[in-house]
Structure formats: C-alpha cells, structure tokens
PDB file of N, CA and C in Angstrom:
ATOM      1  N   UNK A   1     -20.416   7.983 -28.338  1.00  0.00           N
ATOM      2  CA  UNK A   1     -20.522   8.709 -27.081  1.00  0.00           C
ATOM      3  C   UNK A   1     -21.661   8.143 -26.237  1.00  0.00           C
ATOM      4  N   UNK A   2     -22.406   7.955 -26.774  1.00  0.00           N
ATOM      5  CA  UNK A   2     -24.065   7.079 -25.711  1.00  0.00           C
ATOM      6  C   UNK A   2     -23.812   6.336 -25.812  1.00  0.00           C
ATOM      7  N   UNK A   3     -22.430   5.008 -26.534  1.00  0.00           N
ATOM      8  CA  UNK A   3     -22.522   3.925 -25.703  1.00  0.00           C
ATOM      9  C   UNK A   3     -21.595   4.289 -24.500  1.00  0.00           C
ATOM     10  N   UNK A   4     -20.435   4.939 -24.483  1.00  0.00           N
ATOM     11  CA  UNK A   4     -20.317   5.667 -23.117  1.00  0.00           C
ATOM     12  C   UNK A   4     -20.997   5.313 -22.557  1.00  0.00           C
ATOM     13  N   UNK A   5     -21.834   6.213 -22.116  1.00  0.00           N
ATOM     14  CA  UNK A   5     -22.783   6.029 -20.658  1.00  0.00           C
ATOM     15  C   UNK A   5     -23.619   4.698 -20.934  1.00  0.00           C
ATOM     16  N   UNK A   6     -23.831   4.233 -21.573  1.00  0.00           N
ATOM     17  CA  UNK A   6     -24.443   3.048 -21.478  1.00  0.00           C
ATOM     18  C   UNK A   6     -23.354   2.016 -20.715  1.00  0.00           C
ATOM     19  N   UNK A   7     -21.802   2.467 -21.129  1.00  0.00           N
ATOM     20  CA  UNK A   7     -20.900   1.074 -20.353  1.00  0.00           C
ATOM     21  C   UNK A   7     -21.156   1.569 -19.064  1.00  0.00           C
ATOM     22  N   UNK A   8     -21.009   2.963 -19.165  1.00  0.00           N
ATOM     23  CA  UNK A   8     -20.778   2.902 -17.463  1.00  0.00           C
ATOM     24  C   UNK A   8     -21.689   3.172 -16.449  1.00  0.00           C
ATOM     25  N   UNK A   9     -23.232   2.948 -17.403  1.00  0.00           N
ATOM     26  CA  UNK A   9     -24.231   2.748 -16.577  1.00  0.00           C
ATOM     27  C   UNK A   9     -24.096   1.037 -15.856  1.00  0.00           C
ATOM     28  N   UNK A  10     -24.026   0.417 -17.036  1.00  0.00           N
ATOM     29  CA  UNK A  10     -23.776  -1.243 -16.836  1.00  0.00           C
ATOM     30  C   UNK A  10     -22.317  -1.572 -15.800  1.00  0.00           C
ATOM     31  N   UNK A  11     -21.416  -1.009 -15.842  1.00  0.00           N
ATOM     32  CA  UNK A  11     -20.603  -0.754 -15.058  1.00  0.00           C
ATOM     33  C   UNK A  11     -20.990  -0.787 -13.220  1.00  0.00           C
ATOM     34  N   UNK A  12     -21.920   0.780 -13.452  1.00  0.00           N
ATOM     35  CA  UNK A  12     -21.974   0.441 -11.707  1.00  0.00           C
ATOM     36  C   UNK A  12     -23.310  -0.023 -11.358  1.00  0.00           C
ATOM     37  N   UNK A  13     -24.175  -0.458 -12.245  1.00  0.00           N
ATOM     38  CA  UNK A  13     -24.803  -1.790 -12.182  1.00  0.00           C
ATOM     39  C   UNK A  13     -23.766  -2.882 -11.558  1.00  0.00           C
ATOM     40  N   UNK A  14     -23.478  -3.278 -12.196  1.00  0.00           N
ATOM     41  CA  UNK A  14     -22.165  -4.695 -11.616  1.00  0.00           C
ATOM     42  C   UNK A  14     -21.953  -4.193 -10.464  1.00  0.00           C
ATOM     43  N   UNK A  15     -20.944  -3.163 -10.442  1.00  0.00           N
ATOM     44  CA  UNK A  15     -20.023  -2.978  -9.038  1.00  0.00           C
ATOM     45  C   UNK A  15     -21.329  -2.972  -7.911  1.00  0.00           C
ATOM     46  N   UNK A  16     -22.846  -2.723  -8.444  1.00  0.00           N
ATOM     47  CA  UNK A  16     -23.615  -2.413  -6.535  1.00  0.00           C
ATOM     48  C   UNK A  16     -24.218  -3.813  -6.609  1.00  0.00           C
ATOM     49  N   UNK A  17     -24.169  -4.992  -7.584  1.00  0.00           N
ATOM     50  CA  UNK A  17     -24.590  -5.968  -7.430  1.00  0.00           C
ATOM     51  C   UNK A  17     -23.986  -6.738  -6.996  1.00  0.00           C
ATOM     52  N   UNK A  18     -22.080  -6.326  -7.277  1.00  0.00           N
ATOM     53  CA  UNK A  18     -20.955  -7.263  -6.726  1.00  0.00           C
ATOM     54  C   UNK A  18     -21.175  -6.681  -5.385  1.00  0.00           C
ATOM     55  N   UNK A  19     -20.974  -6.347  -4.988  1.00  0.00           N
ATOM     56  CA  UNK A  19     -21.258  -5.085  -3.364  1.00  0.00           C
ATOM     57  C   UNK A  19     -21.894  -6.222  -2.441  1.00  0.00           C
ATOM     58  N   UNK A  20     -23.163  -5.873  -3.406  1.00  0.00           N
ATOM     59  CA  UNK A  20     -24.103  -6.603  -2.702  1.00  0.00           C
ATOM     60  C   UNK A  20     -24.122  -8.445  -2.183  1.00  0.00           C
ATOM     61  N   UNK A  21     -23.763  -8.645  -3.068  1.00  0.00           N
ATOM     62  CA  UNK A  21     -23.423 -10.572  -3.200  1.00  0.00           C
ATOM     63  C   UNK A  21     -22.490 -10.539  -2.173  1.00  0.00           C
ATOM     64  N   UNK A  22     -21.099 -10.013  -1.922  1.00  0.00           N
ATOM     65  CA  UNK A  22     -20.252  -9.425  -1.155  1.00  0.00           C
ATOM     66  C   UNK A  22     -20.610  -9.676   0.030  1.00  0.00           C
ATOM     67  N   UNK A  23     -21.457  -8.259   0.927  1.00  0.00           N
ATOM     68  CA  UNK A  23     -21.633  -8.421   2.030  1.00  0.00           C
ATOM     69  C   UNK A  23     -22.903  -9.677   2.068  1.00  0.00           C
ATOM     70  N   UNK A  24     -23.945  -9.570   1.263  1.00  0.00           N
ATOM     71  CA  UNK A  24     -24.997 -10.675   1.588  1.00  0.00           C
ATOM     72  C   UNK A  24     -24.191 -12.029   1.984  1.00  0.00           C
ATOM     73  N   UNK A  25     -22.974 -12.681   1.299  1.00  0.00           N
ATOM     74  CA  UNK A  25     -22.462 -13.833   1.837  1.00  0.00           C
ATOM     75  C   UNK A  25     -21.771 -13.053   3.250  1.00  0.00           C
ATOM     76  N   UNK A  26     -21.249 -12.181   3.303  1.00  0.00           N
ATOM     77  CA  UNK A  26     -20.257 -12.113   4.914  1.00  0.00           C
ATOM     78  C   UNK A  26     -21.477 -11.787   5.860  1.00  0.00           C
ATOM     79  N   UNK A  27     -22.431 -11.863   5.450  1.00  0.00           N
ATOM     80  CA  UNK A  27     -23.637 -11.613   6.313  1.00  0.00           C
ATOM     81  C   UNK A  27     -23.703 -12.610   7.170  1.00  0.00           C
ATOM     82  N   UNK A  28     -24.104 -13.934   6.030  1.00  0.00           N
ATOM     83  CA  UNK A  28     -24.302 -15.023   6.325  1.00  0.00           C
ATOM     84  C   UNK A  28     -23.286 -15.673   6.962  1.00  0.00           C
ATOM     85  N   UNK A  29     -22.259 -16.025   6.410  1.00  0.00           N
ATOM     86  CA  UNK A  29     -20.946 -16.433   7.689  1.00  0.00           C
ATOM     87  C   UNK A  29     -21.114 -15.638   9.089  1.00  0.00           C
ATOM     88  N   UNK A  30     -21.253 -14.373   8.705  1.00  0.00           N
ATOM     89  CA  UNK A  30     -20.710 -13.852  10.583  1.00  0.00           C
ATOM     90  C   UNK A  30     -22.282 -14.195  10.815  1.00  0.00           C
ATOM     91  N   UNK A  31     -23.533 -14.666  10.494  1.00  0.00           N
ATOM     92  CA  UNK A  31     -24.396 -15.063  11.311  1.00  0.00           C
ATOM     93  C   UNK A  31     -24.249 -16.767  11.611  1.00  0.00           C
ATOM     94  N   UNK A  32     -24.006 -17.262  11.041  1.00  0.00           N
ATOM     95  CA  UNK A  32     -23.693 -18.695  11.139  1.00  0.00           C
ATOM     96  C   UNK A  32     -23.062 -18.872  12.075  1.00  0.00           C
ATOM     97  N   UNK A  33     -21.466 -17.951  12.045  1.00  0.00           N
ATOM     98  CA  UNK A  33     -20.357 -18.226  13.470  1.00  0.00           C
ATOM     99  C   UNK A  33     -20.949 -17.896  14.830  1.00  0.00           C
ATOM    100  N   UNK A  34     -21.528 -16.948  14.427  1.00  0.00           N
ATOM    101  CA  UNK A  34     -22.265 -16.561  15.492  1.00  0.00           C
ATOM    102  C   UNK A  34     -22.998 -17.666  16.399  1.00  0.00           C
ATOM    103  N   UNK A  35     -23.758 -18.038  15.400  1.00  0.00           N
ATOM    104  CA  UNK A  35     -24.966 -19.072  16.212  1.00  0.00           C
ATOM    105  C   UNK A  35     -23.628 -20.610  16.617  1.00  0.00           C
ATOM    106  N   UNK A  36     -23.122 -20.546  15.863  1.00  0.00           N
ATOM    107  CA  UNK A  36     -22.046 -22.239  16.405  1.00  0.00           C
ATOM    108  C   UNK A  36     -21.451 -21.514  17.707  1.00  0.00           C
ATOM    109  N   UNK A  37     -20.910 -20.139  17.385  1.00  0.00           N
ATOM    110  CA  UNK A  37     -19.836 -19.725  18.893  1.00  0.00           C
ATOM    111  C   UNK A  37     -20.463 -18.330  19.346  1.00  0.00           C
ATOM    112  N   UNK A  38     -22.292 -18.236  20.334  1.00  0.00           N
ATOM    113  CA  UNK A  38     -22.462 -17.373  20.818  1.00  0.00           C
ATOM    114  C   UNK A  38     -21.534 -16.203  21.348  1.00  0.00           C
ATOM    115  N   UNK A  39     -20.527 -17.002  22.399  1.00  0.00           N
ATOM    116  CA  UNK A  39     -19.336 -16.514  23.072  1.00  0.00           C
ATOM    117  C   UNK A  39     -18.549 -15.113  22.418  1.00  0.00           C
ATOM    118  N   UNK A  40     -18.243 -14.977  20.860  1.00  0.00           N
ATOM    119  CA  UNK A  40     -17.290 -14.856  19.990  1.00  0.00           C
ATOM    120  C   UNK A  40     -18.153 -13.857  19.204  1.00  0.00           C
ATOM    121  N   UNK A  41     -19.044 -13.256  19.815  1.00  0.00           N
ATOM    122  CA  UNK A  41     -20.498 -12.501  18.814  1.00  0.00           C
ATOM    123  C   UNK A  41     -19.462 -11.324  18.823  1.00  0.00           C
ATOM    124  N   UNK A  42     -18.997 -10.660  19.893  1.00  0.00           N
ATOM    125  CA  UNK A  42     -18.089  -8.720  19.552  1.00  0.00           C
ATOM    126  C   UNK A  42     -17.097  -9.231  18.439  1.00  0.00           C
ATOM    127  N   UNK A  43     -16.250 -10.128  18.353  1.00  0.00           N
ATOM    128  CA  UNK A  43     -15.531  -9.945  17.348  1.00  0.00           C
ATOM    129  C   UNK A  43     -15.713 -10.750  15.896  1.00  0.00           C
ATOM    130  N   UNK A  44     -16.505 -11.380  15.476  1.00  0.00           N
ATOM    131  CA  UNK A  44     -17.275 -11.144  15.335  1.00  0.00           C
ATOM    132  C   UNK A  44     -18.120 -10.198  14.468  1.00  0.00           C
ATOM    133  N   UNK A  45     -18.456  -9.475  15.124  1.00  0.00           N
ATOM    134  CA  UNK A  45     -19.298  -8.482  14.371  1.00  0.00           C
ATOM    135  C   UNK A  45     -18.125  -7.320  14.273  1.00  0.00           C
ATOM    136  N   UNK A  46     -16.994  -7.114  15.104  1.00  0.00           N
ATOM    137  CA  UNK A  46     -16.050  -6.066  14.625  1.00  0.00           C
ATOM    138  C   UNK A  46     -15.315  -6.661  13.413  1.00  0.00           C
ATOM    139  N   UNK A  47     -14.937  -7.894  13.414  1.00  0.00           N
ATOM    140  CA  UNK A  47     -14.685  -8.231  12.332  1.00  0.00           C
ATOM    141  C   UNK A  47     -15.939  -8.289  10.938  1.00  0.00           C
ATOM    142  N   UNK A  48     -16.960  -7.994  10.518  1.00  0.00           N
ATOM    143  CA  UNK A  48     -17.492  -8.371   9.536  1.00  0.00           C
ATOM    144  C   UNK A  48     -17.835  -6.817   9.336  1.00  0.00           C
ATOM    145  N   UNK A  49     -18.290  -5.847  10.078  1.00  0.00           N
ATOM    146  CA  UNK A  49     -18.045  -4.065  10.029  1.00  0.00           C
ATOM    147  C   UNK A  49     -16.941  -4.224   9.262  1.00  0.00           C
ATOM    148  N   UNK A  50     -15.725  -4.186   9.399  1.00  0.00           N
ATOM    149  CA  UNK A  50     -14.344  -4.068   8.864  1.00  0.00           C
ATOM    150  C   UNK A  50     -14.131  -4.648   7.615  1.00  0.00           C
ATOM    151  N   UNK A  51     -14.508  -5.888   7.499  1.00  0.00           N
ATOM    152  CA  UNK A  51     -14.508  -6.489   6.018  1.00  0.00           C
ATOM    153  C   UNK A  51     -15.830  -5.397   5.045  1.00  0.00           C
ATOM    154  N   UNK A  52     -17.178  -5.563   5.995  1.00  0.00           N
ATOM    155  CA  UNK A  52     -17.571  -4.599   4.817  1.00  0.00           C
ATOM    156  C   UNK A  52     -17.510  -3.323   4.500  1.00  0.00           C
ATOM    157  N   UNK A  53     -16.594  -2.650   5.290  1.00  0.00           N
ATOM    158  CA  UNK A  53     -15.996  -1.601   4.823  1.00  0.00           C
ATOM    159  C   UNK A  53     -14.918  -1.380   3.994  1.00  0.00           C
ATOM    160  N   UNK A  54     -14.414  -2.315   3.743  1.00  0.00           N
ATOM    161  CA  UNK A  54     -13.392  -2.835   2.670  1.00  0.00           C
ATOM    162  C   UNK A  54     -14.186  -3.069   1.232  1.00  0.00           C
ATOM    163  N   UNK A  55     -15.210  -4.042   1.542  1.00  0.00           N
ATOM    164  CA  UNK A  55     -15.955  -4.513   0.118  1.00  0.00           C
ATOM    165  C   UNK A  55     -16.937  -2.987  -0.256  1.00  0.00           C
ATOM    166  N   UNK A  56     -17.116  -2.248   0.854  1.00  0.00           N
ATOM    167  CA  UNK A  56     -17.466  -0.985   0.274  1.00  0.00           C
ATOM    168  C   UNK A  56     -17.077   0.313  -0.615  1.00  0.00           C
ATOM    169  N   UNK A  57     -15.843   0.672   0.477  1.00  0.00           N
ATOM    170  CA  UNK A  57     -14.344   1.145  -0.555  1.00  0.00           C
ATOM    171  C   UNK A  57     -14.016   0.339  -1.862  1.00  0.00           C
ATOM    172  N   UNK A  58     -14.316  -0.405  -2.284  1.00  0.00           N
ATOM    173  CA  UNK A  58     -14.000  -0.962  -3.552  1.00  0.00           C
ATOM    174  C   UNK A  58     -15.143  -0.555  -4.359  1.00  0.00           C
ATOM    175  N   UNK A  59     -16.119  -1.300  -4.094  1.00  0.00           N
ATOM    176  CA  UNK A  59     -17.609  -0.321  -4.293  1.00  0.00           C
ATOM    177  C   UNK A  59     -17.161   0.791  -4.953  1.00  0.00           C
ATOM    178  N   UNK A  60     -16.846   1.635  -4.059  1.00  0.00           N
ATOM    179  CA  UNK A  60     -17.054   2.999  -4.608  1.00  0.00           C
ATOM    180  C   UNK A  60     -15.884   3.454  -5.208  1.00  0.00           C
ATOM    181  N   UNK A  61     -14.678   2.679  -5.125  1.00  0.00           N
ATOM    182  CA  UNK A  61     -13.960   2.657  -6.221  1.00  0.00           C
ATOM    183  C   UNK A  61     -14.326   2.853  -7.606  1.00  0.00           C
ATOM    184  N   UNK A  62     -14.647   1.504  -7.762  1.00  0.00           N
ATOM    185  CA  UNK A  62     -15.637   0.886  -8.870  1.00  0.00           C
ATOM    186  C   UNK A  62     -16.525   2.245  -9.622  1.00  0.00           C
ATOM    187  N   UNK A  63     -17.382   3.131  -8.718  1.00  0.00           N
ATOM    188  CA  UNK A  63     -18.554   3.385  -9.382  1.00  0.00           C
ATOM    189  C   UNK A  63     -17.652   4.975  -9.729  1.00  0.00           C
ATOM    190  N   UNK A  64     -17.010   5.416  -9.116  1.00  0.00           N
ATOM    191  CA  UNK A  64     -16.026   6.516  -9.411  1.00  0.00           C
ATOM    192  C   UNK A  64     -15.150   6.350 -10.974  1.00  0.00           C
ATOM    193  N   UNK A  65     -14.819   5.193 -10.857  1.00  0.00           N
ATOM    194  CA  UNK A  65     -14.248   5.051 -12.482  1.00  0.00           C
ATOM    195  C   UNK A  65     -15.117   5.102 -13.282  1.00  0.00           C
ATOM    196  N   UNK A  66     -16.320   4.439 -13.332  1.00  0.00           N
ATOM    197  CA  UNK A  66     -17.450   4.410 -14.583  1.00  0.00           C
ATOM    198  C   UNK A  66     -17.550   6.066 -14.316  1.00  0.00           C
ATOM    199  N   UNK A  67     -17.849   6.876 -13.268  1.00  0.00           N
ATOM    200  CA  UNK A  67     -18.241   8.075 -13.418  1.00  0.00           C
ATOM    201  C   UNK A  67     -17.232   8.759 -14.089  1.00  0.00           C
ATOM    202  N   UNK A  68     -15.825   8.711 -13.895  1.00  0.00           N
ATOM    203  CA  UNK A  68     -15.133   9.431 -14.591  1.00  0.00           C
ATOM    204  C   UNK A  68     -15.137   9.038 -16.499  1.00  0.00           C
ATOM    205  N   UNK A  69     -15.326   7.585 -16.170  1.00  0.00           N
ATOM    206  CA  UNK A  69     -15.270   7.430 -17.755  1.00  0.00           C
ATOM    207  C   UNK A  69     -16.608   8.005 -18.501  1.00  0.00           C
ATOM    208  N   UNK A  70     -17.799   7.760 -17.611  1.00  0.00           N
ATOM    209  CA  UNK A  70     -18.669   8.132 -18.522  1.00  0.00           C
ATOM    210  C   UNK A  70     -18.704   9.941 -18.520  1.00  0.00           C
ATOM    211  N   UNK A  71     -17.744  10.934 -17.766  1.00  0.00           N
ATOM    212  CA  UNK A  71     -17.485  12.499 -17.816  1.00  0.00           C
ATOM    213  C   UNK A  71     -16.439  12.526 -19.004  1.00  0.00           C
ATOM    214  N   UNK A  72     -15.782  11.268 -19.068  1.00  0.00           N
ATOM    215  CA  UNK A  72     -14.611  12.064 -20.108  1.00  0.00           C
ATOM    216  C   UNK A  72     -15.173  11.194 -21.272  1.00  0.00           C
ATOM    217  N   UNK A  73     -16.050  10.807 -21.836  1.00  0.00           N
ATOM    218  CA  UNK A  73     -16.354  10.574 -23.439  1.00  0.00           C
ATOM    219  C   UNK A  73     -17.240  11.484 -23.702  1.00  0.00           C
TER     220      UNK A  73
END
C-alpha cells in the first residue's frame, strides 16, 4: 500500500516535469518565430496559448490518474 503512493507520488512528479519541458520548448519556438517574423507575433502567441493548453489538459490528466490510483490502494 505505501508503495502506492510512492508510484503515484513519482507519477505526478513526471507528468509536472513533462508539462514543464513541454511548454519550456513551445516557449522557445514561439519566441524564436517571433523574433525571425515580428509581423506574425498575434498568431503566434494565439497559437502557442492553445498548444499550451492542450499540454496542460494532459497535465492534469496525468496527475488525476496517479490521484485516483494512489485513493484506490
């Protein structure tokens, strides 16, 4: 039973570190495009909002399953 919560501590460990690696690279692209195509900055940034709201919802996908697994052992 305590390794339970031990997986699914390690669990959403991972998922906020994958999260993180995630947006930290789409960071970097939509700042990069940015600086090559000033012009192109609104979409842009509506596009990289939208992706990381996607890599977020997974996120919390992610940390919802370890929570349920570590409630039901």
């Amino acid at each position: 039973m305590e390794l339970a919560y031990l997986a699914a501590g390690l669990g959403a460990g991972l998922v906020v570190i994958g999260a993180g690696i995630g947006i930290g690279k789409l960071a970097a692209s939509a700042m990069e495009a940015t600086g090559r195509q000033p012009e192109a900055t609104g979409d842009i940034r509506t596009s990289m909002i939208i992706a990381a709201a996607l890599i977020e919802g997974a996120a919390l996908f992610g940390l919802v399953i370890c929570i349920l697994l570590a409630i039901k052992a």
